[in-house]
Protein backbone atom coordinates (compact mmCIF):
# COMPACT_ATOMS: atom_id res chain seq x y z
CA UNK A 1 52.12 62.72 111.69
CA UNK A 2 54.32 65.59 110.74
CA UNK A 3 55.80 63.17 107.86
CA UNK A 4 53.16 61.94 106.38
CA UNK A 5 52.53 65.69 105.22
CA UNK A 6 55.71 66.34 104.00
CA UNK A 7 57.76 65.00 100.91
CA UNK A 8 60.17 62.78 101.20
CA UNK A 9 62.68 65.66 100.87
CA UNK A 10 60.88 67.88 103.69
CA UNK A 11 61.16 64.95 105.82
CA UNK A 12 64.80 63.74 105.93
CA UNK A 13 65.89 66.72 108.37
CA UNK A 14 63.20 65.07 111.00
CA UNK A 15 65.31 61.56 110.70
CA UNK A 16 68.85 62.82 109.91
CA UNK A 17 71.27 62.69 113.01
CA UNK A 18 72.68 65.12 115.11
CA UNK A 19 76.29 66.29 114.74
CA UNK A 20 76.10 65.74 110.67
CA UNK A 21 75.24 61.94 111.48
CA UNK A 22 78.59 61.72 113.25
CA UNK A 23 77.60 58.32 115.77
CA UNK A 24 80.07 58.63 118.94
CA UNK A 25 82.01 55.38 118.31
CA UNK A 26 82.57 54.84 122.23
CA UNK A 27 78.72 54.84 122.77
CA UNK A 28 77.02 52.89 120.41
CA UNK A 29 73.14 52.40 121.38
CA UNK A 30 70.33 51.20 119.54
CA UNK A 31 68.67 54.67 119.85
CA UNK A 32 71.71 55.35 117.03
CA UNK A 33 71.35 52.06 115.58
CA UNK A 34 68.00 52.46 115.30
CA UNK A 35 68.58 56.67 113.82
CA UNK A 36 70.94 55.36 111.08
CA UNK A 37 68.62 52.93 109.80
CA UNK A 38 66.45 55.38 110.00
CA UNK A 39 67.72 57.94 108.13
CA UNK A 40 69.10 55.33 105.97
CA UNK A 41 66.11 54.05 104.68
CA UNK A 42 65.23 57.95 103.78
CA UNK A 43 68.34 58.58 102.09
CA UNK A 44 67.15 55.05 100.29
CA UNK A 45 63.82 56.64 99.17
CA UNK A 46 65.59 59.63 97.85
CA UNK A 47 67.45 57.48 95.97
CA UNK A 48 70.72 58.83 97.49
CA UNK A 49 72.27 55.05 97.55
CA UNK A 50 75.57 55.86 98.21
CA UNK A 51 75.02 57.88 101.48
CA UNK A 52 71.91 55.74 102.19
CA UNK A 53 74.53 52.13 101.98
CA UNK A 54 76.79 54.10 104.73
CA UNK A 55 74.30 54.69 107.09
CA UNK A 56 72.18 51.30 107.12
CA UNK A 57 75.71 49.20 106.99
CA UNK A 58 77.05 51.52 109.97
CA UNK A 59 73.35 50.71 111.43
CA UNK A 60 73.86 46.74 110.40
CA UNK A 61 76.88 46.44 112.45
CA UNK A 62 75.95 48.34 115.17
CA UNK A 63 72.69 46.65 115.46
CA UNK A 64 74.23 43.00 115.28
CA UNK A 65 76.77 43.95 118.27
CA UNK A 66 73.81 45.58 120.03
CA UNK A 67 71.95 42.40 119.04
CA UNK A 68 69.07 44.56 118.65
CA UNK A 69 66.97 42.07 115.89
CA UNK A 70 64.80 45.53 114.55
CA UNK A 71 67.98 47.41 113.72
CA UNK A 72 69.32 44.45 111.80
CA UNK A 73 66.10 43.72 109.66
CA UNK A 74 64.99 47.11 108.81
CA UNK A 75 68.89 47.91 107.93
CA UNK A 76 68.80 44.33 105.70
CA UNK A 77 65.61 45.10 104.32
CA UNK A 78 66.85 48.70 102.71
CA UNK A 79 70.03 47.21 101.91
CA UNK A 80 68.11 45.16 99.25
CA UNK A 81 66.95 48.03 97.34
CA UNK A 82 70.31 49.71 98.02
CA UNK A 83 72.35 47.19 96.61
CA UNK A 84 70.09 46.12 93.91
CA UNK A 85 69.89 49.76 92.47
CA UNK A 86 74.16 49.58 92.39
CA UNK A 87 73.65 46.67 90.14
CA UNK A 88 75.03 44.01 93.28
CA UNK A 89 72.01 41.70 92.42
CA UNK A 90 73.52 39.18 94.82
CA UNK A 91 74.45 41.05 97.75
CA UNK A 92 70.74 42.35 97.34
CA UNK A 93 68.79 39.15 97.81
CA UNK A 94 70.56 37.39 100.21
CA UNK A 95 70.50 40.87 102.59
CA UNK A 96 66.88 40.58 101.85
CA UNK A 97 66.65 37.05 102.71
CA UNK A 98 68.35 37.41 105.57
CA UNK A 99 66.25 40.67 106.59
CA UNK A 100 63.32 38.17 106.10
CA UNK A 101 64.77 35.46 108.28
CA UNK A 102 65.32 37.56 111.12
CA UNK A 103 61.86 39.37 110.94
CA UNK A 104 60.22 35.87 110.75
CA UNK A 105 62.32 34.35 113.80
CA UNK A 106 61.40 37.77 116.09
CA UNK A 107 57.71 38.37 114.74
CA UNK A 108 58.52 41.37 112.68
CA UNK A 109 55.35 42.42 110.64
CA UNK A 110 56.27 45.50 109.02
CA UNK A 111 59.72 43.89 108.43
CA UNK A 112 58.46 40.43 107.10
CA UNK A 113 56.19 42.64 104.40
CA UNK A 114 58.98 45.28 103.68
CA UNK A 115 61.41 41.83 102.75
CA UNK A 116 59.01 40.27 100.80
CA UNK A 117 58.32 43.54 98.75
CA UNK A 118 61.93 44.66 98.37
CA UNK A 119 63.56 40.50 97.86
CA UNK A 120 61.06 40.06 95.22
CA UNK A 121 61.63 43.90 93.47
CA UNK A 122 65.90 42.62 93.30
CA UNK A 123 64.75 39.07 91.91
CA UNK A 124 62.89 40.47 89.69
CA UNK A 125 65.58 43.24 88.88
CA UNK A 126 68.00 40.27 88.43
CA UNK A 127 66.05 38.35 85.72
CA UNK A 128 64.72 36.14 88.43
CA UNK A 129 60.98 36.47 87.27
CA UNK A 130 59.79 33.11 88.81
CA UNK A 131 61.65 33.37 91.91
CA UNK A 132 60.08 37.08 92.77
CA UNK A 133 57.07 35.52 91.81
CA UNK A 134 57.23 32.54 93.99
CA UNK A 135 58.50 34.69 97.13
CA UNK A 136 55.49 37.56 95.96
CA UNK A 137 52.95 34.69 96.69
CA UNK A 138 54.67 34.00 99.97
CA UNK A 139 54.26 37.42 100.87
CA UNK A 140 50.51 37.60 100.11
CA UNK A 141 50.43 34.89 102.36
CA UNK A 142 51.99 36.42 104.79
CA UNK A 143 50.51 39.66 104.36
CA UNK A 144 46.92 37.77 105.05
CA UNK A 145 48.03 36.29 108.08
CA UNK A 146 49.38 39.45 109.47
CA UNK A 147 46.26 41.50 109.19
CA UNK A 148 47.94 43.36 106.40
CA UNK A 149 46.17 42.50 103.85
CA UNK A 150 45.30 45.70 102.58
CA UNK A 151 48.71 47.23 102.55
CA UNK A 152 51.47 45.30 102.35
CA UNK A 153 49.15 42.65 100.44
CA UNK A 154 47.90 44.89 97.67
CA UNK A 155 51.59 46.18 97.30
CA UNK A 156 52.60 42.30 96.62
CA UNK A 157 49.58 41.73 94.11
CA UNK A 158 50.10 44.55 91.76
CA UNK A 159 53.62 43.58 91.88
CA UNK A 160 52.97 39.95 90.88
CA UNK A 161 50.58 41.12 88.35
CA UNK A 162 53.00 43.49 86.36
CA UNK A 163 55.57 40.45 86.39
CA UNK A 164 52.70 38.27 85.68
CA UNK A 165 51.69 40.52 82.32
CA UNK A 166 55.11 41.07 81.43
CA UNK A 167 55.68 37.36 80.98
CA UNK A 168 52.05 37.10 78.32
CA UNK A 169 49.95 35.54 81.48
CA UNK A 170 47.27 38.20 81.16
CA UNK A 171 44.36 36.28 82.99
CA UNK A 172 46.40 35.27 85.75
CA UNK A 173 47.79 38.64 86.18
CA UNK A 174 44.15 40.06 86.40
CA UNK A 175 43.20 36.97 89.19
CA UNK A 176 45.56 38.21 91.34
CA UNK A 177 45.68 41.92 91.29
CA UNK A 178 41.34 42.03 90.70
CA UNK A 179 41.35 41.90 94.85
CA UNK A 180 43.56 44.69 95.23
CA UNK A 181 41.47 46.65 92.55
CA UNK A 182 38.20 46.09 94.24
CA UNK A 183 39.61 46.72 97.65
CA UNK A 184 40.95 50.36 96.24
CA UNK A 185 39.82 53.48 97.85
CA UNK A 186 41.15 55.44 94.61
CA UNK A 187 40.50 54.51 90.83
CA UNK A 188 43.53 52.28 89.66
């Protein structure tokens, strides 16, 4: 709960890693796996995308020879902004696709929802309108059947609208976002 009333800045000393984020390299465990990812995915937020890549791709490779499926999709799943923000368009869809992939095989809600939102965002980023579109939908989808609806659904739907108004399909755009709007606890 602490987090949730800090910024983003407050809160990176709660998730950064003992020792200056030095990870012993003859004990790797997914508590560390699981900490770099962590703190990767803060350093992400920050938009600190350099130090954020080294700790989720030191968390990626741990995670995979911990075969520890969490590690590897939350790692995958910041990756995509990470790389897409560096301009690596490729690199930033497939690590979301494959983020996806492994939250769908292991039942990954939160995960599923975060690659949806973040594949989509470096599609879109890439000139890839229709395809962030198309995978958008599929998270909506997904989103419903989750019982996320509300979150990681509403997310999806004003995304899909702004690419949806951006490319002069006004009406559409409003169809999709209007259940988002109604559903609002604050004025959009």
């Amino acid at each position: 709960t602490e987090i949730y009333t800090l910024s983003l800045h407050d809160a990176l000393p709660i998730y950064q890693l003992p020792g200056g984020g030095e990870v012993p390299q003859d004990a790797p465990s997914i508590a560390w796996a699981e900490a770099l990812a962590a703190e990767g995915r803060m350093l992400m937020l920050l938009g600190r995308f350099a130090d954020a890549r080294d700790r989720l791709e030191e968390a990626l490779t741990m995670g995979t020879a911990l075969d520890c499926a969490p590690v590897q999709a939350s790692a995958l799943n910041s990756l995509a902004i990470v790389y897409c923000a560096t301009g690596e368009y490729s690199q930033a869809i497939e690590s979301g696709r494959r983020g996806l992939g492994i939250a769908l095989h292991f039942d990954l809600s939160d995960e599923v929802m975060r690659a949806h939102v973040n594949t989509s965002q470096a599609m879109d980023d890439s000139g890839r309108i229709e395809e962030a579109l198309r995978l958008g939908s599929d998270g909506i989808e997904a989103a419903r059947r989750l019982g996320l609806d509300r979150h990681s659904g509403d997310q999806l739907r004003v995304q899909a609208g702004w690419r949806l108004a951006r490319m002069g399909r006004f009406a559409e755009a409003e169809r999709v976002v209007e259940p988002a709007r109604e559903a609002a606890t604050t004025p959009f």
